[in-house]
PDB file of N, CA and C in Angstrom:
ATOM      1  N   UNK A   1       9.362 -18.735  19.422  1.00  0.00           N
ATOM      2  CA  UNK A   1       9.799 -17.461  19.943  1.00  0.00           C
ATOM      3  C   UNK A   1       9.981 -16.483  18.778  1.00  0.00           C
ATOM      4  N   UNK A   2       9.380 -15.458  19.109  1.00  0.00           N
ATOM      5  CA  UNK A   2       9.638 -14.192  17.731  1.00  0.00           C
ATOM      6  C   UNK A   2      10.419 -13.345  18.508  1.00  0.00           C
ATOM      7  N   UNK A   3      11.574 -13.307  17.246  1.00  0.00           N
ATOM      8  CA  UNK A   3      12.852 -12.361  17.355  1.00  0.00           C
ATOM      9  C   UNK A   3      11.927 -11.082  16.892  1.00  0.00           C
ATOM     10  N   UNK A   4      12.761 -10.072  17.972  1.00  0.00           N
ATOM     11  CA  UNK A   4      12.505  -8.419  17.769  1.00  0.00           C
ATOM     12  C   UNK A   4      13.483  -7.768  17.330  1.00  0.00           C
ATOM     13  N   UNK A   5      13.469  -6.963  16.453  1.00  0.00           N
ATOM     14  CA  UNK A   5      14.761  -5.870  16.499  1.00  0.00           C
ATOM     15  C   UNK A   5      14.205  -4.147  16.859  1.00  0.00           C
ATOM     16  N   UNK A   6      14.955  -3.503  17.168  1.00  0.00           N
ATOM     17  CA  UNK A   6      14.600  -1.902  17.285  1.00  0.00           C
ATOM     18  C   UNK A   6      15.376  -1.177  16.697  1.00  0.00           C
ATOM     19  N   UNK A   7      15.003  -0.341  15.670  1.00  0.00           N
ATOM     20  CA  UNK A   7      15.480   0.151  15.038  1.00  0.00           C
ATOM     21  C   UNK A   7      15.594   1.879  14.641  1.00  0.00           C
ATOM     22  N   UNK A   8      16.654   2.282  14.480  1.00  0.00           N
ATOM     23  CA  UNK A   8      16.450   3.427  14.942  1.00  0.00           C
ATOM     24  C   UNK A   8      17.386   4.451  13.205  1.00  0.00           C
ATOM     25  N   UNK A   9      16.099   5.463  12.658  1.00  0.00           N
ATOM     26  CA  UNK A   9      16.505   5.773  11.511  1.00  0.00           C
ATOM     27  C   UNK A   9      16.541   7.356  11.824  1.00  0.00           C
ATOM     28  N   UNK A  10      17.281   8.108  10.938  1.00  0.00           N
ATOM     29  CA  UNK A  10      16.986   9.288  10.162  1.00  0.00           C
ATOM     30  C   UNK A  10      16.973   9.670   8.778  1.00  0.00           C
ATOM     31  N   UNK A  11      15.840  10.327   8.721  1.00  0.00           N
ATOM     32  CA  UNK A  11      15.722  10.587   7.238  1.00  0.00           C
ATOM     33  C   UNK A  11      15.521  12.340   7.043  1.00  0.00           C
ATOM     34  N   UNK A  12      16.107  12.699   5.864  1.00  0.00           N
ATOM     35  CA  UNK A  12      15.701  14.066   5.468  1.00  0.00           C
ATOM     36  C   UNK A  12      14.514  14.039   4.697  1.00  0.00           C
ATOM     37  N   UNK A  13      13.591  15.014   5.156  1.00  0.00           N
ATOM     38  CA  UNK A  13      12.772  15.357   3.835  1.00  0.00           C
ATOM     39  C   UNK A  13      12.017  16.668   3.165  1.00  0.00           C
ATOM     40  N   UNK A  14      11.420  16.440   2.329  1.00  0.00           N
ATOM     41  CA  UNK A  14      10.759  17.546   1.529  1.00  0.00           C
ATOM     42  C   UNK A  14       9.361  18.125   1.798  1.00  0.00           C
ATOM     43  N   UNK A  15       8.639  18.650   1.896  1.00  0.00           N
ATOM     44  CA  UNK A  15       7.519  19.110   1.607  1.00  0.00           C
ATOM     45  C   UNK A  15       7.626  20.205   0.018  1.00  0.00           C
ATOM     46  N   UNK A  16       7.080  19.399  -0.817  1.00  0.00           N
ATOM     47  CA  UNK A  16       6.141  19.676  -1.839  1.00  0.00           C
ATOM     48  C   UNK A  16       5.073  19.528  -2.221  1.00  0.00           C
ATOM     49  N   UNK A  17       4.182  20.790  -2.486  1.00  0.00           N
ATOM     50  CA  UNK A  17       2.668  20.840  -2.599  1.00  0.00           C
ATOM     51  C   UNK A  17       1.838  19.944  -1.942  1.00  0.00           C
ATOM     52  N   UNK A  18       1.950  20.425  -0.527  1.00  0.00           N
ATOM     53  CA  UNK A  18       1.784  19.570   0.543  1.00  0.00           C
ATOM     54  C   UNK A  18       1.899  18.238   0.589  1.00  0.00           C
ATOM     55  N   UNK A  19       2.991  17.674   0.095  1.00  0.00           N
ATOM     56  CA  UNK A  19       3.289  16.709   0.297  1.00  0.00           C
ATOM     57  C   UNK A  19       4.351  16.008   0.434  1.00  0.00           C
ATOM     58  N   UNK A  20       4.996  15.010   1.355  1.00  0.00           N
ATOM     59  CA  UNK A  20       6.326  15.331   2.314  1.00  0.00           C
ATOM     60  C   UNK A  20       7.089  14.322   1.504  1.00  0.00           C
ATOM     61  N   UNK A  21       7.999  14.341   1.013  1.00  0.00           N
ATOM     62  CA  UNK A  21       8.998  13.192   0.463  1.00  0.00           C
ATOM     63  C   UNK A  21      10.302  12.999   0.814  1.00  0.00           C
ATOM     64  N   UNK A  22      10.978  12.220   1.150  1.00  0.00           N
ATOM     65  CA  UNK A  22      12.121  11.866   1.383  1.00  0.00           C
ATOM     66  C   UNK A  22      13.434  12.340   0.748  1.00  0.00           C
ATOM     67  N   UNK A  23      14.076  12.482   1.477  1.00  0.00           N
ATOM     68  CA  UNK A  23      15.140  13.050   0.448  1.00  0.00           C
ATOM     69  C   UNK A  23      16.344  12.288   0.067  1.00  0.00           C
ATOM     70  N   UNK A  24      16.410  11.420  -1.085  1.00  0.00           N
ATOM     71  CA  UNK A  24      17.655  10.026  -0.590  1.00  0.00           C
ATOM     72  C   UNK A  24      19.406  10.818  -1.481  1.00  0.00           C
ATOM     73  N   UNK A  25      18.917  11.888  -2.299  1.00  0.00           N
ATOM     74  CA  UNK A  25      20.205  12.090  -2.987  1.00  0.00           C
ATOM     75  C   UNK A  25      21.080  13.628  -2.537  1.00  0.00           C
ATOM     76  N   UNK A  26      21.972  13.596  -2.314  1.00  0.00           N
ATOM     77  CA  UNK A  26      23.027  14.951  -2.002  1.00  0.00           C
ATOM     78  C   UNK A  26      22.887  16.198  -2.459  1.00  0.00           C
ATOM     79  N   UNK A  27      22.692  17.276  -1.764  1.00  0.00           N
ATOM     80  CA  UNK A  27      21.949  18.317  -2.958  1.00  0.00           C
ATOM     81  C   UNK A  27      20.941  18.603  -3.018  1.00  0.00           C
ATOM     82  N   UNK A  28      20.136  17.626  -2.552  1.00  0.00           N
ATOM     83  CA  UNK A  28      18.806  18.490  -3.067  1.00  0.00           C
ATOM     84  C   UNK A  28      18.119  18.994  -1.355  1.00  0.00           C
ATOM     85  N   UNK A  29      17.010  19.747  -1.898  1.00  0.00           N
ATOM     86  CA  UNK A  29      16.902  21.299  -0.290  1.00  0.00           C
ATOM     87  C   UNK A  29      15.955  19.966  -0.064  1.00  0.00           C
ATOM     88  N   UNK A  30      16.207  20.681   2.181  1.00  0.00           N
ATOM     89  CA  UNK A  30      15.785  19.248   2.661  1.00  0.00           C
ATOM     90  C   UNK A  30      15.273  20.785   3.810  1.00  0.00           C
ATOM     91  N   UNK A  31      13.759  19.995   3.759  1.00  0.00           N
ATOM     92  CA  UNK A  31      12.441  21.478   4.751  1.00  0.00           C
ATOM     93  C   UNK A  31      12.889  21.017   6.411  1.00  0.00           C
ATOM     94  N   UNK A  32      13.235  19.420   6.566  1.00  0.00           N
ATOM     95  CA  UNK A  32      13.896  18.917   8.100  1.00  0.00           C
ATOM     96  C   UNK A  32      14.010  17.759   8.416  1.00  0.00           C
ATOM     97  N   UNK A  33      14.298  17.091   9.097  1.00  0.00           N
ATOM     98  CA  UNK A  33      14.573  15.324   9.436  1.00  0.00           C
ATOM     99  C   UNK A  33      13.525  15.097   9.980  1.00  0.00           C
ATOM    100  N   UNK A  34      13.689  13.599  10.040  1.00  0.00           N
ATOM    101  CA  UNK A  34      12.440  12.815  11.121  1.00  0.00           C
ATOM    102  C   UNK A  34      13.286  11.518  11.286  1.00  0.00           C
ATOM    103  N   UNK A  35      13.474  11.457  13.000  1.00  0.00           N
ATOM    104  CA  UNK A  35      13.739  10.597  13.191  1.00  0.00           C
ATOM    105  C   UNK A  35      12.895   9.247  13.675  1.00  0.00           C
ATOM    106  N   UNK A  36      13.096   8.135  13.103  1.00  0.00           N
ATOM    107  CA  UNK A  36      12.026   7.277  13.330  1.00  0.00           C
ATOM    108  C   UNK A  36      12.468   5.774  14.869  1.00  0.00           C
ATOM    109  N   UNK A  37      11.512   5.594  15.573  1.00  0.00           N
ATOM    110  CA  UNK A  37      12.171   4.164  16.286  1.00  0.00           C
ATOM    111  C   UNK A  37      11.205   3.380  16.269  1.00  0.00           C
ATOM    112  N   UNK A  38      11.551   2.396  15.820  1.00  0.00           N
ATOM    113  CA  UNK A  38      10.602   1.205  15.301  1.00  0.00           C
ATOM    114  C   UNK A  38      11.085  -0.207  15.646  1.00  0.00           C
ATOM    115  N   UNK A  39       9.946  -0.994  16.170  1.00  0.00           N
ATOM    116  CA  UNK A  39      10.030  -2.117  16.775  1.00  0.00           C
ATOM    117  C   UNK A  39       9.941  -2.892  16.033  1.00  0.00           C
ATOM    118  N   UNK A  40      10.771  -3.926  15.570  1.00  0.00           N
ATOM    119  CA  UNK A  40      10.003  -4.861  14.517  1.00  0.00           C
ATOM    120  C   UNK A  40       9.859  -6.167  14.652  1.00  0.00           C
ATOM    121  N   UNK A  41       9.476  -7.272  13.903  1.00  0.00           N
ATOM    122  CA  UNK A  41       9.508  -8.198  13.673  1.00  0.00           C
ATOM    123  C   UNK A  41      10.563  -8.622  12.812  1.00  0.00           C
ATOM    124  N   UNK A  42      11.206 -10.455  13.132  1.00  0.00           N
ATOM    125  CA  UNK A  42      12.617 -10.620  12.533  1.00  0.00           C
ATOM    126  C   UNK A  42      11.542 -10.147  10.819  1.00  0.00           C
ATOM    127  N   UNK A  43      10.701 -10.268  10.198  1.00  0.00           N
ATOM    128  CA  UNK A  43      10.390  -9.762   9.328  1.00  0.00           C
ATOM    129  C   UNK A  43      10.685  -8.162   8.716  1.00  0.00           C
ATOM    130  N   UNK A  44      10.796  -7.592   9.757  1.00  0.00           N
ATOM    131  CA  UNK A  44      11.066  -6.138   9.035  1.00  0.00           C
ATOM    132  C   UNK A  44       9.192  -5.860   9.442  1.00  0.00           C
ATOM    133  N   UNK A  45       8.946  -6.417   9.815  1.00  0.00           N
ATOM    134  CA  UNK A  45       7.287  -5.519   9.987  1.00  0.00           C
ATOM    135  C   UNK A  45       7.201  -5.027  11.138  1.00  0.00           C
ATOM    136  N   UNK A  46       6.504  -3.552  11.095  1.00  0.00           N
ATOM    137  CA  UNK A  46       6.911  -2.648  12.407  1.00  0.00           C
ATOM    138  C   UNK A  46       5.673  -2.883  13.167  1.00  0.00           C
ATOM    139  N   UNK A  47       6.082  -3.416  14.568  1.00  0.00           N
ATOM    140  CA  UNK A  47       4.937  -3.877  15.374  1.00  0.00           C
ATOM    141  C   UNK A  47       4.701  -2.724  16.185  1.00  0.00           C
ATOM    142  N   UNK A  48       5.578  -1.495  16.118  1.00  0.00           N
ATOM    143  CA  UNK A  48       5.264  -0.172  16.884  1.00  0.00           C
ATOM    144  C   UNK A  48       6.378   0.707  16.219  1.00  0.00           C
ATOM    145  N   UNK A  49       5.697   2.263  16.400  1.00  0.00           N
ATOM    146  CA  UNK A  49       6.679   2.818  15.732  1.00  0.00           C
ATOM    147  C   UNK A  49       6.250   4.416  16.376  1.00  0.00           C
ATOM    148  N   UNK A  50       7.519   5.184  16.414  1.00  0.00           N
ATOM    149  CA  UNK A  50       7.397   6.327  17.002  1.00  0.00           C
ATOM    150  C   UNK A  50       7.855   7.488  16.276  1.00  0.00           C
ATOM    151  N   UNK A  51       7.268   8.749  15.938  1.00  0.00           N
ATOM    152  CA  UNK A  51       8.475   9.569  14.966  1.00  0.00           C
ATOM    153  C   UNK A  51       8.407  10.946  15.537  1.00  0.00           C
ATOM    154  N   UNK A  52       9.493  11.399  15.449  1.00  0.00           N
ATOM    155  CA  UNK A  52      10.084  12.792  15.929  1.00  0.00           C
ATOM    156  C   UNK A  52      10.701  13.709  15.308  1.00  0.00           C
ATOM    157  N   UNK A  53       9.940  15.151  14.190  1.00  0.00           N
ATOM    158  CA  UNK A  53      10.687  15.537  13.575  1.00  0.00           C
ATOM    159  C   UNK A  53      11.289  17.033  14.080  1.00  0.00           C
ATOM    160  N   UNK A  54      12.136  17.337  13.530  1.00  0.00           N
ATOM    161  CA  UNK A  54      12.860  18.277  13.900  1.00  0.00           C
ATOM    162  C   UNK A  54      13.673  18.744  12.800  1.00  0.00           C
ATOM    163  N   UNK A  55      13.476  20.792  12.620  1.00  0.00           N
ATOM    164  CA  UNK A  55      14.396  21.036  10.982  1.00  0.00           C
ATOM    165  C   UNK A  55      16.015  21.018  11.480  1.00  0.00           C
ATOM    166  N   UNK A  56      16.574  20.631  12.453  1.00  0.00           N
ATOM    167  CA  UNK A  56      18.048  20.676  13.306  1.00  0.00           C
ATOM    168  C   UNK A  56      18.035  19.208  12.982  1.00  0.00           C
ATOM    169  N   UNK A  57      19.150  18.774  11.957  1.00  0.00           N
ATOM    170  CA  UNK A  57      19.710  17.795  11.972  1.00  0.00           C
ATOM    171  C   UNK A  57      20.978  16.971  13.171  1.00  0.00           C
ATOM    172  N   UNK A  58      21.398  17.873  13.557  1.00  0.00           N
ATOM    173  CA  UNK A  58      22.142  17.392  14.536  1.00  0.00           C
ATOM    174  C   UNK A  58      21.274  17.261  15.720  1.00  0.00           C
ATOM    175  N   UNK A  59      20.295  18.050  15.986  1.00  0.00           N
ATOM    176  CA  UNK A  59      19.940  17.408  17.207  1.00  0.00           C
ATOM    177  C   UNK A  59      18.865  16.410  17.571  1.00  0.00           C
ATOM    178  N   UNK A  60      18.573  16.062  16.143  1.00  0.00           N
ATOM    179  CA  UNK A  60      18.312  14.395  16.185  1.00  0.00           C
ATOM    180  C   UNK A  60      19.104  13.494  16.225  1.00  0.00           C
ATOM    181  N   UNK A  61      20.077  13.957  15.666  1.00  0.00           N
ATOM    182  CA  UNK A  61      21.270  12.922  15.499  1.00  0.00           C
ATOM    183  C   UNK A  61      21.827  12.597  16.820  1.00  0.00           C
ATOM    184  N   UNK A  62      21.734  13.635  18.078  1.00  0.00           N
ATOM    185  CA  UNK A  62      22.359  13.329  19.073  1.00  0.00           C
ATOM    186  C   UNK A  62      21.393  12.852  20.123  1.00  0.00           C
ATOM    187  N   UNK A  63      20.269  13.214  19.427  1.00  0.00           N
ATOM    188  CA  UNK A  63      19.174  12.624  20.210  1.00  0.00           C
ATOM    189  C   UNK A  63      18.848  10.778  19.908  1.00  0.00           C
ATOM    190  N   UNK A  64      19.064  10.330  18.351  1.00  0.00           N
ATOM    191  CA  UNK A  64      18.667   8.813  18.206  1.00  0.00           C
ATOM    192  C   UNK A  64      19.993   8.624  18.810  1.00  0.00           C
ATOM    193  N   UNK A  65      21.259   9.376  19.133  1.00  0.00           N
ATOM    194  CA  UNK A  65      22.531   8.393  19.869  1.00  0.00           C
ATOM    195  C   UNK A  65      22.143   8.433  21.300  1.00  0.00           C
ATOM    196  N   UNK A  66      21.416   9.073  21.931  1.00  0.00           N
ATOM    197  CA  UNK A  66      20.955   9.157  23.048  1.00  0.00           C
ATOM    198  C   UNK A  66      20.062   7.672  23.128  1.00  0.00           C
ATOM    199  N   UNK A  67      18.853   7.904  22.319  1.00  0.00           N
ATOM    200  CA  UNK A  67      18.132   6.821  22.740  1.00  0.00           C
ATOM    201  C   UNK A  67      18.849   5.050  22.091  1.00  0.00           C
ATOM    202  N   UNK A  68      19.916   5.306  21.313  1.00  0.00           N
ATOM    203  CA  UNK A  68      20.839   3.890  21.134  1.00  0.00           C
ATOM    204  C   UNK A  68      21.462   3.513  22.084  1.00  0.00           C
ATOM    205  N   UNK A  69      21.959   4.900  23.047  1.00  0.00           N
ATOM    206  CA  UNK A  69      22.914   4.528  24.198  1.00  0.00           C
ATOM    207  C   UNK A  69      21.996   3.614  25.491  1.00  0.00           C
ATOM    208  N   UNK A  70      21.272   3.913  25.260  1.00  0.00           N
ATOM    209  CA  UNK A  70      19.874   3.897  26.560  1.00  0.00           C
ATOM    210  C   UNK A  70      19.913   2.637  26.101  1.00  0.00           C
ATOM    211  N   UNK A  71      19.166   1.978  25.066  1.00  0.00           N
ATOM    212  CA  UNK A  71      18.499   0.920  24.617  1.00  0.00           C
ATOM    213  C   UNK A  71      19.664  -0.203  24.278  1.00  0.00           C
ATOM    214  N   UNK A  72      20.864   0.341  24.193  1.00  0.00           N
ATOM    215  CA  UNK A  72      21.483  -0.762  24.045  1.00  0.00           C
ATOM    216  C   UNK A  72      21.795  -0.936  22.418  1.00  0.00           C
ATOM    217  N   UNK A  73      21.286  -0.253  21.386  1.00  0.00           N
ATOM    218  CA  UNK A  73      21.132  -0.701  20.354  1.00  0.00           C
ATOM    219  C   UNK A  73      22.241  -0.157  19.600  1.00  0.00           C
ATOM    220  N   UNK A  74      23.193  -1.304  18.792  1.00  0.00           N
ATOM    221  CA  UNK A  74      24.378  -0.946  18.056  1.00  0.00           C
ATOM    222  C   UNK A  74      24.037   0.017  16.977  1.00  0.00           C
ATOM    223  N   UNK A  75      25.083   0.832  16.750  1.00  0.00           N
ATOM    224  CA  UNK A  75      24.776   2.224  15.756  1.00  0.00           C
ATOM    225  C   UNK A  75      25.655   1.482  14.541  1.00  0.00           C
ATOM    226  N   UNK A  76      24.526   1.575  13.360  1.00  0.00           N
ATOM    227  CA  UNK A  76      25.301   1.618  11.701  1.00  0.00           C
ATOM    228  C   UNK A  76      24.747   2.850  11.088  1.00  0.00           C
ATOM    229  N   UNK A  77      25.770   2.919  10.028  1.00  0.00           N
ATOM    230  CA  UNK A  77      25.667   4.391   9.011  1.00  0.00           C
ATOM    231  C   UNK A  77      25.131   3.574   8.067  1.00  0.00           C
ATOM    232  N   UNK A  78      23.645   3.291   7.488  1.00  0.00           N
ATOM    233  CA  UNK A  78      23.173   3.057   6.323  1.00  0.00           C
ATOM    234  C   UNK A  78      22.908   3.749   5.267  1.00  0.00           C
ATOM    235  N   UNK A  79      23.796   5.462   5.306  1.00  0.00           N
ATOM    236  CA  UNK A  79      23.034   6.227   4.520  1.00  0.00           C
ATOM    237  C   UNK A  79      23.677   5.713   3.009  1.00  0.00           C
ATOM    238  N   UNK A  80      23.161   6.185   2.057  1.00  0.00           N
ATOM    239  CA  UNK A  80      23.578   6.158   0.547  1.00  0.00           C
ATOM    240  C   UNK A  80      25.037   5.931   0.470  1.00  0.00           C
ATOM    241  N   UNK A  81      25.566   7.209   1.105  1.00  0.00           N
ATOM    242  CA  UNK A  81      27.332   7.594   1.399  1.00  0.00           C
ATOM    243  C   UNK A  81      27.815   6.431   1.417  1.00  0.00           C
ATOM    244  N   UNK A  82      27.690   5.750   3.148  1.00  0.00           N
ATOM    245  CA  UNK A  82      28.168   4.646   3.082  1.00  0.00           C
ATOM    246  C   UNK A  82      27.809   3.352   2.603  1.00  0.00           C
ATOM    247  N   UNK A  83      26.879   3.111   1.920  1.00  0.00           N
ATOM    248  CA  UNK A  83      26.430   2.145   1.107  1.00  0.00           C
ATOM    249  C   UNK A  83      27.288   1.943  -0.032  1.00  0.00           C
ATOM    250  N   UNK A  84      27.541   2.886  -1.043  1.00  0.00           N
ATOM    251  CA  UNK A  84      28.483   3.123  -1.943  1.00  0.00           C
ATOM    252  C   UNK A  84      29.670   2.736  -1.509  1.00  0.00           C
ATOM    253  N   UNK A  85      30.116   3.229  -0.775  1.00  0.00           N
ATOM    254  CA  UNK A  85      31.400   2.686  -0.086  1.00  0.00           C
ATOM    255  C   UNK A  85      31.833   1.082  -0.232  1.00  0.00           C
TER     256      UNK A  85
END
């Protein structure tokens, strides 16, 4: 039997000279989010994956709690912030 997980991220990012990068540190200018939901394998390998961006950070944010509430799927804060912590 293969274990699944679904996983559900946001990330900020950049576009520079056409090209889009992530934004992992505090401070620096962020062009909009993308929120990602991804199916995986107990591996971490994404057997499907969906992405949705939007420059409104909150209303992804209330949108991946929308689709956690739906799906069932427990909410963690993995950002940097609380990592440090």
């Amino acid at each position: 039997m293969i274990n699944t997980v679904i996983a559900i991220e946001l990330e900020a990012y950049l576009e520079h000279n056409g090209q889009v990068e992530l934004v992992h540190d505090q401070g620096q200018p962020v062009d909009g989010y993308a929120l990602y939901l991804r199916y995986e394998n107990e591996q971490g390998d994404a057997l499907a994956q969906w992405l949705c961006d939007h420059p409104d950070h909150r209303w992804l944010t209330q949108f991946g709690t929308l689709l956690a509430t739906c799906f069932h799927i427990p909410l963690h804060d993995y950002t940097s912030q609380t990592l440090a912590a």
